[in-house]
PDB file of N, CA and C in Angstrom:
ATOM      1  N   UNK A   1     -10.501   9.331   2.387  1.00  0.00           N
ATOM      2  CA  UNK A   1     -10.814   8.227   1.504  1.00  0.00           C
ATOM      3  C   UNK A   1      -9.955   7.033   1.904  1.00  0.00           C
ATOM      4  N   UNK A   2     -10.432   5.840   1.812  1.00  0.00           N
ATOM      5  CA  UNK A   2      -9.930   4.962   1.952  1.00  0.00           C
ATOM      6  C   UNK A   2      -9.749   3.988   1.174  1.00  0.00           C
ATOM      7  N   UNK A   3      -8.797   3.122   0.722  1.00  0.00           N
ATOM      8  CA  UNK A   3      -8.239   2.308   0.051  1.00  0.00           C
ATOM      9  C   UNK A   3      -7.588   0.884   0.189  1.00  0.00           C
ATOM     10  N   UNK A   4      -8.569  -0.322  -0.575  1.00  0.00           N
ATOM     11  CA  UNK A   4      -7.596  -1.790  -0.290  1.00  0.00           C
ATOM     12  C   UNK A   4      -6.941  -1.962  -1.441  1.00  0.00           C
ATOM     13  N   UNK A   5      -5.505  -2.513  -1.180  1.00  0.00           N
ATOM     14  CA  UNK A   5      -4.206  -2.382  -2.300  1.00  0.00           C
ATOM     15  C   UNK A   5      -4.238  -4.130  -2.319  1.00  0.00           C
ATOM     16  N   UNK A   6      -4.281  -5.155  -3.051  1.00  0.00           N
ATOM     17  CA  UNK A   6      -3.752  -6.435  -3.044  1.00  0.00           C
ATOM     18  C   UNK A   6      -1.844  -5.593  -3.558  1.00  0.00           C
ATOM     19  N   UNK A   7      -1.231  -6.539  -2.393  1.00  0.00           N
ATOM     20  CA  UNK A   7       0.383  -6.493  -2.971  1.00  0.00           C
ATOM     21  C   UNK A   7       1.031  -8.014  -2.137  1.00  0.00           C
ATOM     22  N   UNK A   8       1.434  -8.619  -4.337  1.00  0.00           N
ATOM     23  CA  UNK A   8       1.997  -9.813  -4.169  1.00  0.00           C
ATOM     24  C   UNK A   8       3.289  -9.905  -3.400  1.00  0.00           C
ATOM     25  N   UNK A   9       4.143 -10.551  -3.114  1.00  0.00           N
ATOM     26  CA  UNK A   9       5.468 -10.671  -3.140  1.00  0.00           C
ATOM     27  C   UNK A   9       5.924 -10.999  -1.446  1.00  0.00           C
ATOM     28  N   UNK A  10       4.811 -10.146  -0.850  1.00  0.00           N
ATOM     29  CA  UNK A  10       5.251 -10.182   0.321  1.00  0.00           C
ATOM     30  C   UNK A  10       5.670 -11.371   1.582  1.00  0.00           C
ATOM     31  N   UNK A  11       6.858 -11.573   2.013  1.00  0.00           N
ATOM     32  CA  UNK A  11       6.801 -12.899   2.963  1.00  0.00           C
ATOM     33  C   UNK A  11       7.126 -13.051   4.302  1.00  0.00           C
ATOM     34  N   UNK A  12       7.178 -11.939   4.679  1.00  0.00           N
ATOM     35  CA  UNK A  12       7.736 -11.448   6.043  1.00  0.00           C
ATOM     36  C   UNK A  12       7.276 -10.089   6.952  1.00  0.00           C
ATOM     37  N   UNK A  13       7.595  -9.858   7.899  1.00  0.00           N
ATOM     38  CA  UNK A  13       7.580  -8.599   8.407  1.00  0.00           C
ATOM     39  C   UNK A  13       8.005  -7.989   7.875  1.00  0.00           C
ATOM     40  N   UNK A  14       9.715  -8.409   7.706  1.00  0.00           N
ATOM     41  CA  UNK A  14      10.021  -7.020   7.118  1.00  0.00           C
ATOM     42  C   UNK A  14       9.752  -6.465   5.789  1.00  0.00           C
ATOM     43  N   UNK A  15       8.723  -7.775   4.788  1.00  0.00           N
ATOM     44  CA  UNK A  15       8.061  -7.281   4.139  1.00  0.00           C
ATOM     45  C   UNK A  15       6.938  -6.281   4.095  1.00  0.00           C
ATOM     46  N   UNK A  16       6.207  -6.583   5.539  1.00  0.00           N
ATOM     47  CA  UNK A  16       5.012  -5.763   5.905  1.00  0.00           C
ATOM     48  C   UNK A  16       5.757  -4.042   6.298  1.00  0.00           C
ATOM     49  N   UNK A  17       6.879  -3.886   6.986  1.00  0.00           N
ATOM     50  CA  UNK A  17       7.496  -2.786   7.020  1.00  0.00           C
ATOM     51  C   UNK A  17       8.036  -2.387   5.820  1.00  0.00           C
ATOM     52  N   UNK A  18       8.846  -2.662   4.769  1.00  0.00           N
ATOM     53  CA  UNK A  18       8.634  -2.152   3.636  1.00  0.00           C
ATOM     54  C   UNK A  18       7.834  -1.176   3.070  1.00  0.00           C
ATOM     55  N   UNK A  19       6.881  -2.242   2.641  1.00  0.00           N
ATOM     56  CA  UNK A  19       5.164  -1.625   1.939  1.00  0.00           C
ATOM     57  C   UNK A  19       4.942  -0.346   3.196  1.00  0.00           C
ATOM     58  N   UNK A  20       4.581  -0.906   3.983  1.00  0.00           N
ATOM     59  CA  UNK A  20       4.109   0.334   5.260  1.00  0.00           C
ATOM     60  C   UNK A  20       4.954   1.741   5.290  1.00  0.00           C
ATOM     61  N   UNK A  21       5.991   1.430   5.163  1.00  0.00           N
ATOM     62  CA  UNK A  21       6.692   2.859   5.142  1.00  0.00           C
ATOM     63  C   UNK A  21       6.719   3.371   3.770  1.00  0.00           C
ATOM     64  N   UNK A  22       6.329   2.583   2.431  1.00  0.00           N
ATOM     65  CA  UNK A  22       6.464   3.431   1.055  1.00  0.00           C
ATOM     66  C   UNK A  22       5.805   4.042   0.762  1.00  0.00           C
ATOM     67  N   UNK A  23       4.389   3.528   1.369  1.00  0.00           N
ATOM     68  CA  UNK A  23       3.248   4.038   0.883  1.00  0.00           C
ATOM     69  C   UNK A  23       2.978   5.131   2.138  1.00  0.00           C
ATOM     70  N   UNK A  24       3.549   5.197   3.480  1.00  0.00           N
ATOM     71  CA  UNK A  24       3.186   6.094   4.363  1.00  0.00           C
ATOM     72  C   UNK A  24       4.174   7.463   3.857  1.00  0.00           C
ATOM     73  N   UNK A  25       5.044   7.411   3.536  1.00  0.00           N
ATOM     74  CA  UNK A  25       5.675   8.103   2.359  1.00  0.00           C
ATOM     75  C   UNK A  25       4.685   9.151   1.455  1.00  0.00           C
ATOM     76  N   UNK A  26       3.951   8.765   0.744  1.00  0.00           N
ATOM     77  CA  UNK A  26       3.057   9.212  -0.327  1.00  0.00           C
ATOM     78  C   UNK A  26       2.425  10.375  -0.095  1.00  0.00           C
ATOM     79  N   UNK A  27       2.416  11.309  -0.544  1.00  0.00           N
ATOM     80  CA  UNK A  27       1.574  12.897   0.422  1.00  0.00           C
ATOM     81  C   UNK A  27       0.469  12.801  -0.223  1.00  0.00           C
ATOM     82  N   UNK A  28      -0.042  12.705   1.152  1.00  0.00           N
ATOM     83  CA  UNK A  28      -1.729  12.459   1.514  1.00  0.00           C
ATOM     84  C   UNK A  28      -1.813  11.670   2.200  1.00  0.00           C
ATOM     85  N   UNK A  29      -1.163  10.684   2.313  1.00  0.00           N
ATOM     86  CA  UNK A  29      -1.319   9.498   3.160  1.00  0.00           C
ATOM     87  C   UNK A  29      -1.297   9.882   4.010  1.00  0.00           C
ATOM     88  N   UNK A  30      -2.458   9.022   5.243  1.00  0.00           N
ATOM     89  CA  UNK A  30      -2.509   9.583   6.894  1.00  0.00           C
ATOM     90  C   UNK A  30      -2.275   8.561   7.513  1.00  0.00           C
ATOM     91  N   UNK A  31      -2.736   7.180   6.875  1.00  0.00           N
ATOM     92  CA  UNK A  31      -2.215   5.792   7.708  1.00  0.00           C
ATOM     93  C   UNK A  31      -2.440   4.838   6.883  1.00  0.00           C
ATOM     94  N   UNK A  32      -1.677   3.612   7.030  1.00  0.00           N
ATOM     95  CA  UNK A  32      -1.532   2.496   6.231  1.00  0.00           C
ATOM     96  C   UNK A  32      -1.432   0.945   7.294  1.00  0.00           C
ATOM     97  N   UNK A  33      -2.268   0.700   6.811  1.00  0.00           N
ATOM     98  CA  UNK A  33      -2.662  -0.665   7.816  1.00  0.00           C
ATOM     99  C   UNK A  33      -1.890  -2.091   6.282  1.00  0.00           C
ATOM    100  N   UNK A  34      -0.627  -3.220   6.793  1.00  0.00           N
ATOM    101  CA  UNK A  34      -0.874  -4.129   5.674  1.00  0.00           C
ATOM    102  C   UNK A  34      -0.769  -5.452   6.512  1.00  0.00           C
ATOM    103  N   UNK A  35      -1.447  -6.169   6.072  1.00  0.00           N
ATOM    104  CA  UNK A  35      -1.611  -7.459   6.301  1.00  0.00           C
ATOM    105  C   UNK A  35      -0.732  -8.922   5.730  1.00  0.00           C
ATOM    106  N   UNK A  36       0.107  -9.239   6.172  1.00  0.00           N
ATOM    107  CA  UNK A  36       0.920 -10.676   5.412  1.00  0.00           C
ATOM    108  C   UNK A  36      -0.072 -11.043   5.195  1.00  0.00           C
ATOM    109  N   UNK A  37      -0.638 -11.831   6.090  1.00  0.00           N
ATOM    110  CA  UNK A  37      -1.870 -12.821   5.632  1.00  0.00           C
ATOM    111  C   UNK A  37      -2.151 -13.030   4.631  1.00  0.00           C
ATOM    112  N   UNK A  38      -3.141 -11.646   4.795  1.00  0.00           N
ATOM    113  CA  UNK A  38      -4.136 -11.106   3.383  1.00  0.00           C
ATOM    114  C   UNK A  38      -3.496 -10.738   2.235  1.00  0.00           C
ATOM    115  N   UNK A  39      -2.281 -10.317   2.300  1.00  0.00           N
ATOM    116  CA  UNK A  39      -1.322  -9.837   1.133  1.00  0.00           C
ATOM    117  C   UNK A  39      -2.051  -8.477   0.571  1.00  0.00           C
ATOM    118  N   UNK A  40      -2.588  -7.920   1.909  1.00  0.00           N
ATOM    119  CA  UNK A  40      -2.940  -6.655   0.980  1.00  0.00           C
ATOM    120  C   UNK A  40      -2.728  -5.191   1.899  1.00  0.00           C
ATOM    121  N   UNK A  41      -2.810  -4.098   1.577  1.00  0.00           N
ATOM    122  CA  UNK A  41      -2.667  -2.932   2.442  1.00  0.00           C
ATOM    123  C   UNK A  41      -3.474  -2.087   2.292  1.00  0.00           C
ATOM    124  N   UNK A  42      -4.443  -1.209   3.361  1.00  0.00           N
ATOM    125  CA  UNK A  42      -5.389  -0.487   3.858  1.00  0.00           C
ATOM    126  C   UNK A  42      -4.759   0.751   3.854  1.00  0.00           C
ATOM    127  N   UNK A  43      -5.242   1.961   3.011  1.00  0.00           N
ATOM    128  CA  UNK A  43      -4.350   3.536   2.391  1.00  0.00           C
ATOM    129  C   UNK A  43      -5.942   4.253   3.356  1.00  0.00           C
ATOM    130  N   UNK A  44      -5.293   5.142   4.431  1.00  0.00           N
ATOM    131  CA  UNK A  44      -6.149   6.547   4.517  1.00  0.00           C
ATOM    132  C   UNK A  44      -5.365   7.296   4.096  1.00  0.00           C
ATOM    133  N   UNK A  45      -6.445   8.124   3.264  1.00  0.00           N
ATOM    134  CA  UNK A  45      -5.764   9.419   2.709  1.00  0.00           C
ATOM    135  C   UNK A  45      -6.387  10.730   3.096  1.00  0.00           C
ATOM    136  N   UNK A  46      -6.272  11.814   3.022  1.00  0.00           N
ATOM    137  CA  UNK A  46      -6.882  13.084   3.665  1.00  0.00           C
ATOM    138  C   UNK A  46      -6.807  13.884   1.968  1.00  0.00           C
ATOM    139  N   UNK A  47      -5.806  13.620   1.491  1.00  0.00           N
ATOM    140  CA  UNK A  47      -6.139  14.401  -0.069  1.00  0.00           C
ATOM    141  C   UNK A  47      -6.319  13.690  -1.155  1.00  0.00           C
ATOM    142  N   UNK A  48      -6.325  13.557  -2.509  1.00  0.00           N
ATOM    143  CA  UNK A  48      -6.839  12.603  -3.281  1.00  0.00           C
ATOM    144  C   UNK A  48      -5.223  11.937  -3.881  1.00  0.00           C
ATOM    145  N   UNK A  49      -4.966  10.652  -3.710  1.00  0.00           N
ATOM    146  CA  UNK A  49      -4.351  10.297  -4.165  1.00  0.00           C
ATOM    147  C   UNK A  49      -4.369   9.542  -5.394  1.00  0.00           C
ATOM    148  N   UNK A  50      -3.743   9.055  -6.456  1.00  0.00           N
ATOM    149  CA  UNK A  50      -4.013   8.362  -7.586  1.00  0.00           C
ATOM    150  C   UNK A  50      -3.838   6.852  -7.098  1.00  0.00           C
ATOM    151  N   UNK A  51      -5.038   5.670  -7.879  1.00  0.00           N
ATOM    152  CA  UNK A  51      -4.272   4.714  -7.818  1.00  0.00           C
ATOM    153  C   UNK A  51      -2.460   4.324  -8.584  1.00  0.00           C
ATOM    154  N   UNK A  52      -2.362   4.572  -9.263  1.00  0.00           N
ATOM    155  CA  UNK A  52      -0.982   4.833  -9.581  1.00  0.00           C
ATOM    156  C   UNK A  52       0.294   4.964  -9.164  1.00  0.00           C
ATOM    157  N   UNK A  53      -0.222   5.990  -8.291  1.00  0.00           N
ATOM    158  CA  UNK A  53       0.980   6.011  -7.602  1.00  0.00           C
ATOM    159  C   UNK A  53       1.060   5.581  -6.329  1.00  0.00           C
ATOM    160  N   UNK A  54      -0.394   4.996  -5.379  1.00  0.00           N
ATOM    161  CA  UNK A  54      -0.013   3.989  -4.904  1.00  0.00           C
ATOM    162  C   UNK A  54       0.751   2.483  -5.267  1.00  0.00           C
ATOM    163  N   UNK A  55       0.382   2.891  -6.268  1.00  0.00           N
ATOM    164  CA  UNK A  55       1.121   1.258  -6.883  1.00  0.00           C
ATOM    165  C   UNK A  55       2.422   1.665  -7.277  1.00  0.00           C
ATOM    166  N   UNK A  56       2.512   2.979  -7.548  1.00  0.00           N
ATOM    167  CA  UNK A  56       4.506   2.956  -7.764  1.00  0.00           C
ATOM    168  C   UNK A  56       5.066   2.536  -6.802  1.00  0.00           C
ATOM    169  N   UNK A  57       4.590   3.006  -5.480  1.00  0.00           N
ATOM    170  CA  UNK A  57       5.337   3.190  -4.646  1.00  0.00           C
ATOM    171  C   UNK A  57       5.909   1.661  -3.910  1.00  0.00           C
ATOM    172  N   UNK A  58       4.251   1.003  -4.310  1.00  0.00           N
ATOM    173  CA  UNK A  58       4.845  -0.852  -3.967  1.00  0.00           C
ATOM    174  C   UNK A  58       6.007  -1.496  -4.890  1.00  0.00           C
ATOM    175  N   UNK A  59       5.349  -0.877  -6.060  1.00  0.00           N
ATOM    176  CA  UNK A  59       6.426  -1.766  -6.790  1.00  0.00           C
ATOM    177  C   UNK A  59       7.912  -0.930  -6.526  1.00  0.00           C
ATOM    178  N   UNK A  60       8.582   0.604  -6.426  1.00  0.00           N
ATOM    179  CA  UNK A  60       9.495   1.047  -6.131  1.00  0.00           C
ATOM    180  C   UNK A  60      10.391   0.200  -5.049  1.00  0.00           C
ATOM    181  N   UNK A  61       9.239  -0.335  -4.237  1.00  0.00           N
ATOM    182  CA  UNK A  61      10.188  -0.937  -2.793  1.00  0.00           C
ATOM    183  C   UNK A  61       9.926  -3.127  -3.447  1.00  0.00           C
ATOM    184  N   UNK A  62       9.975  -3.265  -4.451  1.00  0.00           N
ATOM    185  CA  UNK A  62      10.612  -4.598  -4.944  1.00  0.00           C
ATOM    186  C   UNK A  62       8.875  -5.184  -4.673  1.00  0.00           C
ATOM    187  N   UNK A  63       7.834  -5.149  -4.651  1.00  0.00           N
ATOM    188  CA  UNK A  63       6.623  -6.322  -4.963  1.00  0.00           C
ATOM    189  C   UNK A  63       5.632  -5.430  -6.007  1.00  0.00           C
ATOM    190  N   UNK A  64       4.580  -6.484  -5.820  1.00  0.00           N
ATOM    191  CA  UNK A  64       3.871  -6.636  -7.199  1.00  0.00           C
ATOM    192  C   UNK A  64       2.531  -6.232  -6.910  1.00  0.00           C
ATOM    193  N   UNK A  65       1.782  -4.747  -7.275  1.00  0.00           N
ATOM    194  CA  UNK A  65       0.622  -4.615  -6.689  1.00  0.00           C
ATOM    195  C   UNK A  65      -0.208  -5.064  -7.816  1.00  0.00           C
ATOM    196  N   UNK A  66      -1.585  -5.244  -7.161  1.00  0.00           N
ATOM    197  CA  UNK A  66      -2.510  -5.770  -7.516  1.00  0.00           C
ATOM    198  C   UNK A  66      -3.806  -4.927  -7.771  1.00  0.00           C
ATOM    199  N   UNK A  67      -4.737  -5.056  -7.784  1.00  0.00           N
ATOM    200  CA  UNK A  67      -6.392  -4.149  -7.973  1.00  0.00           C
ATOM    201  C   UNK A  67      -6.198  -3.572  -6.705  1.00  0.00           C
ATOM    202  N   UNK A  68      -6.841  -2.542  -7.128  1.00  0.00           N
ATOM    203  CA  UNK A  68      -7.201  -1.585  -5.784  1.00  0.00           C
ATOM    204  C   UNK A  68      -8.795  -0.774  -5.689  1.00  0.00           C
ATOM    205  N   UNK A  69      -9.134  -1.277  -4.555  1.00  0.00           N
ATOM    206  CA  UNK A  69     -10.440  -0.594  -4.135  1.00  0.00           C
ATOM    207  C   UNK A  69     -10.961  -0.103  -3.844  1.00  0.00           C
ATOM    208  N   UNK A  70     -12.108   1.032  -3.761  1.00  0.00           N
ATOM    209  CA  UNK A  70     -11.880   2.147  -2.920  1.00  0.00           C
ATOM    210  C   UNK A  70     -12.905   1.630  -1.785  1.00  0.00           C
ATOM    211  N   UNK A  71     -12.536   1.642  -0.698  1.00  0.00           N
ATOM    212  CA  UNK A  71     -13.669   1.245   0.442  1.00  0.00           C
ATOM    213  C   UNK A  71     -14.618   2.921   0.710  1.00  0.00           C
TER     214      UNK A  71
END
């Protein structure tokens, strides 16, 4: 399953590494694509994850998630 996360806050790389490693963190997660740009991050998962706790895990590492979608 796949997943788009809007997450505010972000202003840097090492913002984009942040997010990328919290959520690659998460069991189930298989890969995480995030975008400065777009301010948002792309979740494959292989088991079912909650939106929830994708979003803990942004806000755990200091930003502000947003709606999430399931692609």
């Amino acid at each position: 399953m796949k997943k788009l996360i809007q997450v505010k806050g972000m202003s840097c790389k090492h913002c984009v590494m942040h997010v990328t490693e919290a959520l690659g963190e998460v069991p189930g997660v298989t890969d995480v694509v995030v975008s400065l740009e777009g301010g948002t991050a792309t979740v494959d998962t292989n088991a079912p994850v909650t939106n929830e706790v994708l979003a803990a895990a942004i806000t755990d590492v200091g930003y502000t998630p947003g709606p999430v979608t399931d692609l």
